[in-house]
Protein backbone atom coordinates (compact mmCIF):
# COMPACT_ATOMS: atom_id res chain seq x y z
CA UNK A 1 97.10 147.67 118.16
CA UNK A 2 96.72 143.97 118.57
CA UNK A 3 95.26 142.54 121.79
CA UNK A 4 96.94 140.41 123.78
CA UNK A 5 95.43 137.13 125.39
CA UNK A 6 93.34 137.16 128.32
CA UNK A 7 95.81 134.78 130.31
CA UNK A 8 98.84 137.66 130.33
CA UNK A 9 95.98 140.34 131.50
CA UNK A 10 95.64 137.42 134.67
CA UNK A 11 99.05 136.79 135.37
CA UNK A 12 101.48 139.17 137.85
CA UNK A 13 105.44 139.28 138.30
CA UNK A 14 105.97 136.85 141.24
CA UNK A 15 106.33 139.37 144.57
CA UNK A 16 109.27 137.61 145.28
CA UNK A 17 110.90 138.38 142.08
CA UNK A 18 109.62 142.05 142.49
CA UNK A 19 111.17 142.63 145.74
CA UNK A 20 114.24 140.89 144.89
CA UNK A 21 114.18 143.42 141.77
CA UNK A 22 113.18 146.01 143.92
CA UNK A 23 116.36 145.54 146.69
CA UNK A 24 118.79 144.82 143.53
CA UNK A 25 117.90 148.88 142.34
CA UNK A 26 118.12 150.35 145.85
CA UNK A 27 121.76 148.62 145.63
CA UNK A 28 122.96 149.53 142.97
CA UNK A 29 121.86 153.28 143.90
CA UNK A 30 124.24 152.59 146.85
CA UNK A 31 122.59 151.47 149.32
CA UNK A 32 123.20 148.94 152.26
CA UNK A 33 120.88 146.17 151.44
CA UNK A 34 120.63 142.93 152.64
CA UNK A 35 117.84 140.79 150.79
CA UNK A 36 116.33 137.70 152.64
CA UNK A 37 113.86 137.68 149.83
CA UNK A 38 114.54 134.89 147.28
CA UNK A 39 114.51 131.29 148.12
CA UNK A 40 117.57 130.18 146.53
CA UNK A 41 120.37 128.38 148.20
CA UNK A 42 124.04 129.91 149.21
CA UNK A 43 126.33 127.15 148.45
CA UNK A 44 127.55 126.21 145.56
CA UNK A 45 126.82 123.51 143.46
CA UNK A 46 129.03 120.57 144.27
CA UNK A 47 132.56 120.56 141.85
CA UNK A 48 131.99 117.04 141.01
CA UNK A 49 128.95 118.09 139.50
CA UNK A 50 130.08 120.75 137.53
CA UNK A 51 133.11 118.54 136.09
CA UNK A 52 129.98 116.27 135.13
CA UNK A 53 128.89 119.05 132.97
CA UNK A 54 132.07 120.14 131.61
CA UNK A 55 133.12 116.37 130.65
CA UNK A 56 129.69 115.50 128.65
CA UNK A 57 130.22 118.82 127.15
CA UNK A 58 133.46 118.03 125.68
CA UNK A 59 131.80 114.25 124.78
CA UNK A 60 129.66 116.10 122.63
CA UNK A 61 126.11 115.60 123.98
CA UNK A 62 125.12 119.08 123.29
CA UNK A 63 122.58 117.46 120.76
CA UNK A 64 118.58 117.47 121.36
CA UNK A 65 117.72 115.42 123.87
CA UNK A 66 114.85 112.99 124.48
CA UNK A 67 111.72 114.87 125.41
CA UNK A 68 110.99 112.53 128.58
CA UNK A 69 114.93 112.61 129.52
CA UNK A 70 117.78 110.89 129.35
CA UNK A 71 118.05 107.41 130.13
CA UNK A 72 121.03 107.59 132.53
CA UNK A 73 119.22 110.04 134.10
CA UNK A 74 115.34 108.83 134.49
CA UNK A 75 117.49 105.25 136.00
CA UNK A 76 119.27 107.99 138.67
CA UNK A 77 115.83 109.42 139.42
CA UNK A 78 114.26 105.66 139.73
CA UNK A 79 117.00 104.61 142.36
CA UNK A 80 116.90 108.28 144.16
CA UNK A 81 113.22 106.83 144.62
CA UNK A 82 113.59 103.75 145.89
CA UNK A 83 116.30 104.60 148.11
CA UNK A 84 114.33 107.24 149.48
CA UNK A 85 111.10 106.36 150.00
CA UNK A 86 110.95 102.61 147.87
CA UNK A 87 109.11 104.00 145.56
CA UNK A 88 109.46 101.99 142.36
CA UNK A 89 108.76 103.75 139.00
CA UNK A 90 109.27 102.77 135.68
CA UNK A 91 111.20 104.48 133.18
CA UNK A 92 108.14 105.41 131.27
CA UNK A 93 106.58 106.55 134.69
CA UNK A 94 109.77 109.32 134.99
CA UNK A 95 109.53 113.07 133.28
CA UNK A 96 112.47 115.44 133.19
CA UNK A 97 111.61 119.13 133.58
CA UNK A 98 112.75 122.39 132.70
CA UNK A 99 112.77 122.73 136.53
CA UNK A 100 110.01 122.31 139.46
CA UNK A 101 108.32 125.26 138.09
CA UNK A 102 107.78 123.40 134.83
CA UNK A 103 106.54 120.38 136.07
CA UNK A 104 103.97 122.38 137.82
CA UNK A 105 102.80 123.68 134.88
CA UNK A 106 103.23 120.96 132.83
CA UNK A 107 100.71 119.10 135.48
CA UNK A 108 98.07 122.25 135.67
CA UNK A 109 97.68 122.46 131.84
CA UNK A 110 97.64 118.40 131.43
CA UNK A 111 94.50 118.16 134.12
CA UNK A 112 92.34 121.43 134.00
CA UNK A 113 90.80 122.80 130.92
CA UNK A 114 90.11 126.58 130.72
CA UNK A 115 86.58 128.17 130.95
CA UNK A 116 85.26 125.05 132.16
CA UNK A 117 85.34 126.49 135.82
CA UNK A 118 87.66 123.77 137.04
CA UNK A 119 89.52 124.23 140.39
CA UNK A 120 92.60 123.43 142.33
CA UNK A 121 93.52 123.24 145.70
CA UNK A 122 96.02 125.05 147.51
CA UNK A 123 97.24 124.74 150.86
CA UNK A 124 97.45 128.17 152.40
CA UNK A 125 100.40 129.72 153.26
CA UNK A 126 101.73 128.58 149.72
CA UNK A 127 103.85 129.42 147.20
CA UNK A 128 102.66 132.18 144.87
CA UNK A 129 103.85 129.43 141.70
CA UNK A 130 100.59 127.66 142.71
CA UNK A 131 98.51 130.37 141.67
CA UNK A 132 100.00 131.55 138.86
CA UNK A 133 100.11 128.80 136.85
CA UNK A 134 96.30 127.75 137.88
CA UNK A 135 95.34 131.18 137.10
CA UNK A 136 97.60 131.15 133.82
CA UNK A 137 95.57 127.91 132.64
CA UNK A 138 92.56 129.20 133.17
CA UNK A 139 91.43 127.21 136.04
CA UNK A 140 90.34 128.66 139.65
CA UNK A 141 92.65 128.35 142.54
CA UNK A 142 90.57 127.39 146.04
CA UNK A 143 92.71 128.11 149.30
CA UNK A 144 92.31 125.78 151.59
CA UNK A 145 93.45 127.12 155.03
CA UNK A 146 96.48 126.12 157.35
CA UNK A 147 96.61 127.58 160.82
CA UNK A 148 100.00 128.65 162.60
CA UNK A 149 98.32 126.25 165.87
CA UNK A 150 97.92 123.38 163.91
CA UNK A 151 101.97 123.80 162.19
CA UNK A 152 100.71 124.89 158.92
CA UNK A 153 99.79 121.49 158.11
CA UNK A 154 96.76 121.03 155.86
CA UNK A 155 94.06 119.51 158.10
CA UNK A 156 91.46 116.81 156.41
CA UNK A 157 88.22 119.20 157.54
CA UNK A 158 90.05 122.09 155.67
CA UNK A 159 90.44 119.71 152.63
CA UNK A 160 86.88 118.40 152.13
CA UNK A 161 85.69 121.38 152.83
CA UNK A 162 87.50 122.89 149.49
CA UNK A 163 86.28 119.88 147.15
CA UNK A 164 83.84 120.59 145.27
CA UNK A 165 82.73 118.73 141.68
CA UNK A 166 84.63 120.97 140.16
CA UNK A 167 88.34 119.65 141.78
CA UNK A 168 90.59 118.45 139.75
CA UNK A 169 93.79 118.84 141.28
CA UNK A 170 95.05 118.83 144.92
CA UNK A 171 98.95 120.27 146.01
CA UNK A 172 100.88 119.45 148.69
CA UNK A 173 103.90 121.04 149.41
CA UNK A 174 105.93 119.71 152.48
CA UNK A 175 108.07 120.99 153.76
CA UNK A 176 106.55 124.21 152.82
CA UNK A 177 107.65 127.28 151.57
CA UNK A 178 106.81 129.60 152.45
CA UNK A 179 105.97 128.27 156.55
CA UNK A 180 108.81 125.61 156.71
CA UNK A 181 106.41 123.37 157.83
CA UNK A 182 106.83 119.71 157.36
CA UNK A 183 104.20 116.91 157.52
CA UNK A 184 103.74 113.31 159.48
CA UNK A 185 102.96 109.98 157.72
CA UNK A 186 99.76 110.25 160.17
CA UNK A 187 98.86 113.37 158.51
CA UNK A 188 99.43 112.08 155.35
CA UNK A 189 97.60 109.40 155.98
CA UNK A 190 94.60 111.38 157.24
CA UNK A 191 94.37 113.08 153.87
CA UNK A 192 94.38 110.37 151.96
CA UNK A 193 91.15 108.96 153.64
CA UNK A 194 89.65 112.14 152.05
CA UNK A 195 90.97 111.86 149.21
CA UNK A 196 89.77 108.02 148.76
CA UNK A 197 85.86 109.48 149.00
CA UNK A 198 87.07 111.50 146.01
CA UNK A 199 88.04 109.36 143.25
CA UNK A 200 88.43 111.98 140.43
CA UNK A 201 91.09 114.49 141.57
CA UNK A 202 94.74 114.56 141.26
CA UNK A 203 97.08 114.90 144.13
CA UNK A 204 100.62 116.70 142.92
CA UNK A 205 102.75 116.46 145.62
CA UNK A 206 105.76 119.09 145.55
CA UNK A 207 108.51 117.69 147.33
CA UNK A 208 111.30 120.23 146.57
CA UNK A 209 112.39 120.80 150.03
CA UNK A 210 112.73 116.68 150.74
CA UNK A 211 116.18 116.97 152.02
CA UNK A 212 115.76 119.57 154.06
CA UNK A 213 114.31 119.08 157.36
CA UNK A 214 115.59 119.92 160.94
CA UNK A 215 115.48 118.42 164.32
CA UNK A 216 115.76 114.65 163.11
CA UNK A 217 112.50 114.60 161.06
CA UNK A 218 112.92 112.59 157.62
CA UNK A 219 110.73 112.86 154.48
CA UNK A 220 107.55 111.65 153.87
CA UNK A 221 105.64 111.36 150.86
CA UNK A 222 101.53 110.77 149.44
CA UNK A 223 102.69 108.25 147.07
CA UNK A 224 104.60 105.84 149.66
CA UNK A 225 102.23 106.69 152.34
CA UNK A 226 98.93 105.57 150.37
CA UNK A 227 99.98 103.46 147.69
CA UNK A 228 96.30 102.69 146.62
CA UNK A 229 96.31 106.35 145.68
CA UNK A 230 99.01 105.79 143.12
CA UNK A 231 96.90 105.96 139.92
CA UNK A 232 96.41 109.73 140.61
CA UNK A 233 99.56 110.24 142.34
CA UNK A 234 102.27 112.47 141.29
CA UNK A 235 105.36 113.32 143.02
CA UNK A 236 107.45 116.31 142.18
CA UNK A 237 111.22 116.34 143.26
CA UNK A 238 114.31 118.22 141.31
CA UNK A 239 118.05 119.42 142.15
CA UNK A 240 117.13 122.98 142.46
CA UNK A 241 117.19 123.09 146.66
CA UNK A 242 118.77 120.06 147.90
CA UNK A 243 121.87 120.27 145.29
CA UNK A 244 122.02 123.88 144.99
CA UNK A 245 121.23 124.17 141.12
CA UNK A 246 119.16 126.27 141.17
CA UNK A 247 120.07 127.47 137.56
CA UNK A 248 120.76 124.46 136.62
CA UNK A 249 116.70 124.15 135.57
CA UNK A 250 116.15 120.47 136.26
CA UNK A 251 112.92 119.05 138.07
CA UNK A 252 111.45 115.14 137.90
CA UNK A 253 107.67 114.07 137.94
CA UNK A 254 107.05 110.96 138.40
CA UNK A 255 103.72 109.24 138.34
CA UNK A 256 101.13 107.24 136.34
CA UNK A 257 102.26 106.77 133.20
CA UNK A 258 98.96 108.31 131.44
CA UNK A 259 99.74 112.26 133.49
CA UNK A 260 103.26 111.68 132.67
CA UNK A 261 102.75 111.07 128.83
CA UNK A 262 99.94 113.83 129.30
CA UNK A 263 102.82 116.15 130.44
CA UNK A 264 105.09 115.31 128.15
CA UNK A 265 103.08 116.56 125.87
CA UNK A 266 102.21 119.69 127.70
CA UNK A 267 105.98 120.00 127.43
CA UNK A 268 106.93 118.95 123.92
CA UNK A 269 104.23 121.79 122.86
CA UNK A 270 106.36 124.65 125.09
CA UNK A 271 110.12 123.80 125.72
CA UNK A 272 110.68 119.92 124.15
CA UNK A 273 113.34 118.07 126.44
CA UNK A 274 115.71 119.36 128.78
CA UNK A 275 119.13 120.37 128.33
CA UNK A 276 121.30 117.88 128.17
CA UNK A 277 124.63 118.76 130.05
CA UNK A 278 121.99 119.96 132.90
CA UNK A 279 121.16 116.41 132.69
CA UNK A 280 124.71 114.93 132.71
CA UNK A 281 125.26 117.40 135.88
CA UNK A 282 121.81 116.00 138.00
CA UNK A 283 123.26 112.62 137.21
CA UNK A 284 126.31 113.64 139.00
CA UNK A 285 123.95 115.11 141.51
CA UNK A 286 121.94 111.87 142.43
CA UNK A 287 124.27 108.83 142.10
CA UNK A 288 127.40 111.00 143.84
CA UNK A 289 128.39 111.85 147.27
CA UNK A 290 125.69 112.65 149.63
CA UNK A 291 127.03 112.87 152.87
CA UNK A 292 127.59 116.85 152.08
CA UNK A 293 123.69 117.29 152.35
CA UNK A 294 122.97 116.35 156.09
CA UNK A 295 125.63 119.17 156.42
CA UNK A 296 124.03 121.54 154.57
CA UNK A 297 120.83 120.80 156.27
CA UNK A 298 122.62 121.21 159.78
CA UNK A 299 123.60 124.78 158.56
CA UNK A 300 120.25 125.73 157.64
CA UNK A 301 118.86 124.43 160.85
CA UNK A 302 121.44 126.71 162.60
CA UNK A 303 120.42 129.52 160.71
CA UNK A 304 116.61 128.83 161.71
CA UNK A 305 117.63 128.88 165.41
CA UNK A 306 119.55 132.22 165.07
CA UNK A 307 116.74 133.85 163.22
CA UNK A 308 113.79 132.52 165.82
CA UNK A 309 115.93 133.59 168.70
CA UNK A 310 115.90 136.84 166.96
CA UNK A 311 112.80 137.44 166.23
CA UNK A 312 110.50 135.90 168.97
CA UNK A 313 112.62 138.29 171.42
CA UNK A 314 111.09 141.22 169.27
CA UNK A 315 107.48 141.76 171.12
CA UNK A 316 105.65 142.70 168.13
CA UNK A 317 106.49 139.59 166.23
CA UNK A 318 105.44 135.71 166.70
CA UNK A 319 106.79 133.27 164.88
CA UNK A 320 106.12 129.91 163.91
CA UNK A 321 108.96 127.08 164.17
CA UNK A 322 110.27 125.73 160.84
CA UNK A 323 110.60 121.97 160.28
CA UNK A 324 112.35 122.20 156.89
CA UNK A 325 113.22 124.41 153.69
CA UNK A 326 114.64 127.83 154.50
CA UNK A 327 112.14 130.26 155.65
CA UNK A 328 111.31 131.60 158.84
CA UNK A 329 107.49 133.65 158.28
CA UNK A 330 106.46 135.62 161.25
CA UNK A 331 102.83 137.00 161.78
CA UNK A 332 103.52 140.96 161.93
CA UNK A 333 100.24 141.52 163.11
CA UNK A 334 101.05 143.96 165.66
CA UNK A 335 102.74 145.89 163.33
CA UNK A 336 99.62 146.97 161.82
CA UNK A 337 97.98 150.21 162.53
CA UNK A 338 101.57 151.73 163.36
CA UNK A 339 103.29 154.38 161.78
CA UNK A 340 107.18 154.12 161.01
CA UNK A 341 109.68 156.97 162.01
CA UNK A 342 109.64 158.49 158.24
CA UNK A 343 105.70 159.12 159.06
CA UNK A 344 104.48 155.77 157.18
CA UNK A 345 101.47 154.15 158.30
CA UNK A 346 101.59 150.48 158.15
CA UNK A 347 98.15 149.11 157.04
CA UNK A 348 98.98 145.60 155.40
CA UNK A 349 101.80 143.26 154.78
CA UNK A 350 102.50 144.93 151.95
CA UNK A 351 103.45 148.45 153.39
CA UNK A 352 105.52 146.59 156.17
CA UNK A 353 107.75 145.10 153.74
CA UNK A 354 107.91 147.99 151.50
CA UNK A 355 108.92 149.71 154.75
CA UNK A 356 111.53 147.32 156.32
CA UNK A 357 113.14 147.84 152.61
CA UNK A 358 113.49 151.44 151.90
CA UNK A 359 113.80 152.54 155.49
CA UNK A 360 115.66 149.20 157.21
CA UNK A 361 117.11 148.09 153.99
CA UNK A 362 116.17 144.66 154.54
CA UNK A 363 113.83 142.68 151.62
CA UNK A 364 111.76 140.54 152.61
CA UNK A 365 108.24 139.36 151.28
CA UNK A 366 104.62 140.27 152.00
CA UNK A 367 102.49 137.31 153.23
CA UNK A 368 99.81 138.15 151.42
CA UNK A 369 102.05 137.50 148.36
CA UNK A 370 101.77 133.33 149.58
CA UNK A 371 97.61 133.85 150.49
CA UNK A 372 98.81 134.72 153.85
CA UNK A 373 98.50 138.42 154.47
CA UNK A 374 99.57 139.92 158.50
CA UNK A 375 102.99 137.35 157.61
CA UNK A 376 106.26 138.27 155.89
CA UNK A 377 108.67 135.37 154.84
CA UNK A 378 112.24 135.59 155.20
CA UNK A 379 114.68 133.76 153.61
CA UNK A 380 117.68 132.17 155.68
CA UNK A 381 119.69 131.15 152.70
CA UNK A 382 122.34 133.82 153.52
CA UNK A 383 125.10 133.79 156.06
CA UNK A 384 124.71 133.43 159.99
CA UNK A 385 126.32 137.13 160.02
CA UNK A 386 123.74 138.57 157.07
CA UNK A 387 120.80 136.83 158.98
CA UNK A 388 122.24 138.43 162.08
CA UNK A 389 122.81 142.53 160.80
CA UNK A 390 119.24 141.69 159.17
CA UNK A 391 117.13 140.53 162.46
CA UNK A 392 119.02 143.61 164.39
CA UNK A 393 117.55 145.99 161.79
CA UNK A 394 114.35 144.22 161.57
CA UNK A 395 114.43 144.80 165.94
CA UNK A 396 115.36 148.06 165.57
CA UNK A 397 112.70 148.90 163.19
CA UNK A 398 110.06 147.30 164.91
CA UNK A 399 110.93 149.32 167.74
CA UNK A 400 110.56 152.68 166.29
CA UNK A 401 107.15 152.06 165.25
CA UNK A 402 104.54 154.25 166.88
């Protein structure tokens, strides 16, 4: 038989994906499952947006589209910019993606070069994507550690200590998933001074979760906090969590405009341009009503205070407070070591969330899944009664542990 490349023998099914696939079976075998396990939002997309769709469907642009994006749309993205952070890109400085997860790829294979032992930062807690795709291209991912005392946040000794002449690439991800936490301009600011002692590296900075952020806190971003760093500056937003399109598939880079035409290419070479009614419908997105999305953050901040209450009146669990996205993670530390009422010894992350499925019937996701092991992260992109039935399970189960 053939062999297969050496990059599919390195890459894994996401463990969110697994467990989500995982609680979707035990469901469908009939039982009573509630899954806090995927990070994808509960409302719908906005109507307006959907009529967007529908209209330049019936107009007929259902033809290829440019690979860099449409022009109405790379203008939206340009204003959304300097309205939120005055930021000002040119058109040729704008990317459309096939999603976030694209333009993180798209940046990866653009800056690293496999077998040539390059590396790539990665604030830890972090999204499994991160590694994935740095493992995928053949580069080596380097954790760089956040603590739950210092909010998660990526701390400037942590990040020299993780450069190395083999950096090429630094990402940021505030707010966070899989933590929640969010970052200050000071803190910002107190990476870039590292980062101006290292000329050479790339910062990406993943800014998925921009609109949502709790208790008055706004967004903050690399590229308007240290605009001398903006030659090797890349920002990463998209429609997936603030619009709730997720399957819509649209994400935006924007940056200098040699790493944007670098990952243009990266994309022409695996997926060309974007679709183009998804386009017509994030164009809706950004220049339409936005009042609905300090709502929608209200209700996840709601959701975050029902969960916490929850769970830090559970004695075996501490949790950190989220600033933004929609995750609660709790350490489960002194879980460990116990055995559940079915005779299960719980001796990782892993085997608590395995656990809390089959015997609880509640999904969640292993830390060590986001570099992060003795956490699990729960999504609270469900109802306030869901996330309520869930903690009471999750307290019931921690107290039959032995």
């Amino acid at each position: 038989m053939p062999a297969l490349s050496s990059r599919i023998a390195r890459t894994e099914l996401a463990a969110t994906f697994a467990m989500a696939a995982r609680a979707r079976a035990l469901k469908a075998a009939g039982k009573d499952i509630i899954s806090l396990s995927l990070g994808e939002p509960d409302f719908p997309t906005p109507p307006h947006v959907i009529e967007a769709a529908y209209e330049a469907a019936k107009r007929g642009e259902t033809k290829y589209p440019p690979l860099s994006g449409t022009a109405a749309l790379k203008e939206a993205v340009r204003e959304k910019y300097r309205r939120d952070q005055k930021l000002n890109f040119a058109p040729e400085n704008i990317l459309i993606t096939n999603g976030g997860k694209q333009a993180i790829f798209n940046i990866v294979m653009a800056v690293t070069t496999e077998g040539a032992g390059d590396e790539v930062i990665i604030p830890a807690p972090a999204w499994a994507g991160y590694e994935q795709t740095v493992n995928f291209a053949g580069a080596t991912p380097i954790f760089a550690p956040c603590h739950a005392a210092e909010n998660f946040v990526l701390q400037p000794e942590a990040l020299e200590a993780a450069i190395t002449p083999r950096t090429k690439l630094l990402i940021l991800n505030y707010p966070n998933n899989p933590t929640g936490a969010a970052i200050t301009a000071p803190a910002l600011e107190a990476l870039a001074a590292v980062m101006r002692r290292h000329p050479d590296i790339w910062v990406l900075s993943d800014d998925i979760y921009e609109k949502l952020l709790f208790d008055g806190r706004h967004y903050v971003t690399l590229a308007a906090v240290a605009p001398d760093l903006a030659d090797r500056t890349i920002t990463l937003t998209g429609v997936s969590k603030t619009y709730a399109m997720t399957g819509w598939r649209i994400g935006f880079l924007a940056g200098p405009q040699n790493i944007m035409q670098a990952a243009a290419l990266v994309q022409a070479t695996a997926t060309s341009g974007v679709s183009t009614i998804g386009q017509a419908a994030a164009l809706a997105a950004l220049t339409g009503p936005q009042d609905f999305l300090a709502a929608r953050a209200a209700a996840y901040q709601a959701r975050r205070d029902i969960v916490l209450a929850a769970l830090e009146a559970i004695p075996n669990l501490r949790c950190h407070r989220p600033e933004g996205a929609f995750y609660v993670f709790p350490d489960i530390s002194a879980c460990l070591g116990l055995a559940t009422p079915a005779g299960r010894t719980l001796r990782t992350d892993t085997d608590f969330a395995a656990a809390l499925l089959e015997e609880a019937h509640v999904a969640v996701v292993q830390g060590s899944a986001f570099a992060a092991p003795n956490f699990v992260r729960l999504s609270t992109a469900t109802s306030e009664f869901t996330l309520r039935e869930a903690c009471d399970r999750i307290r019931r189960f921690c107290g039959s542990l032995r």
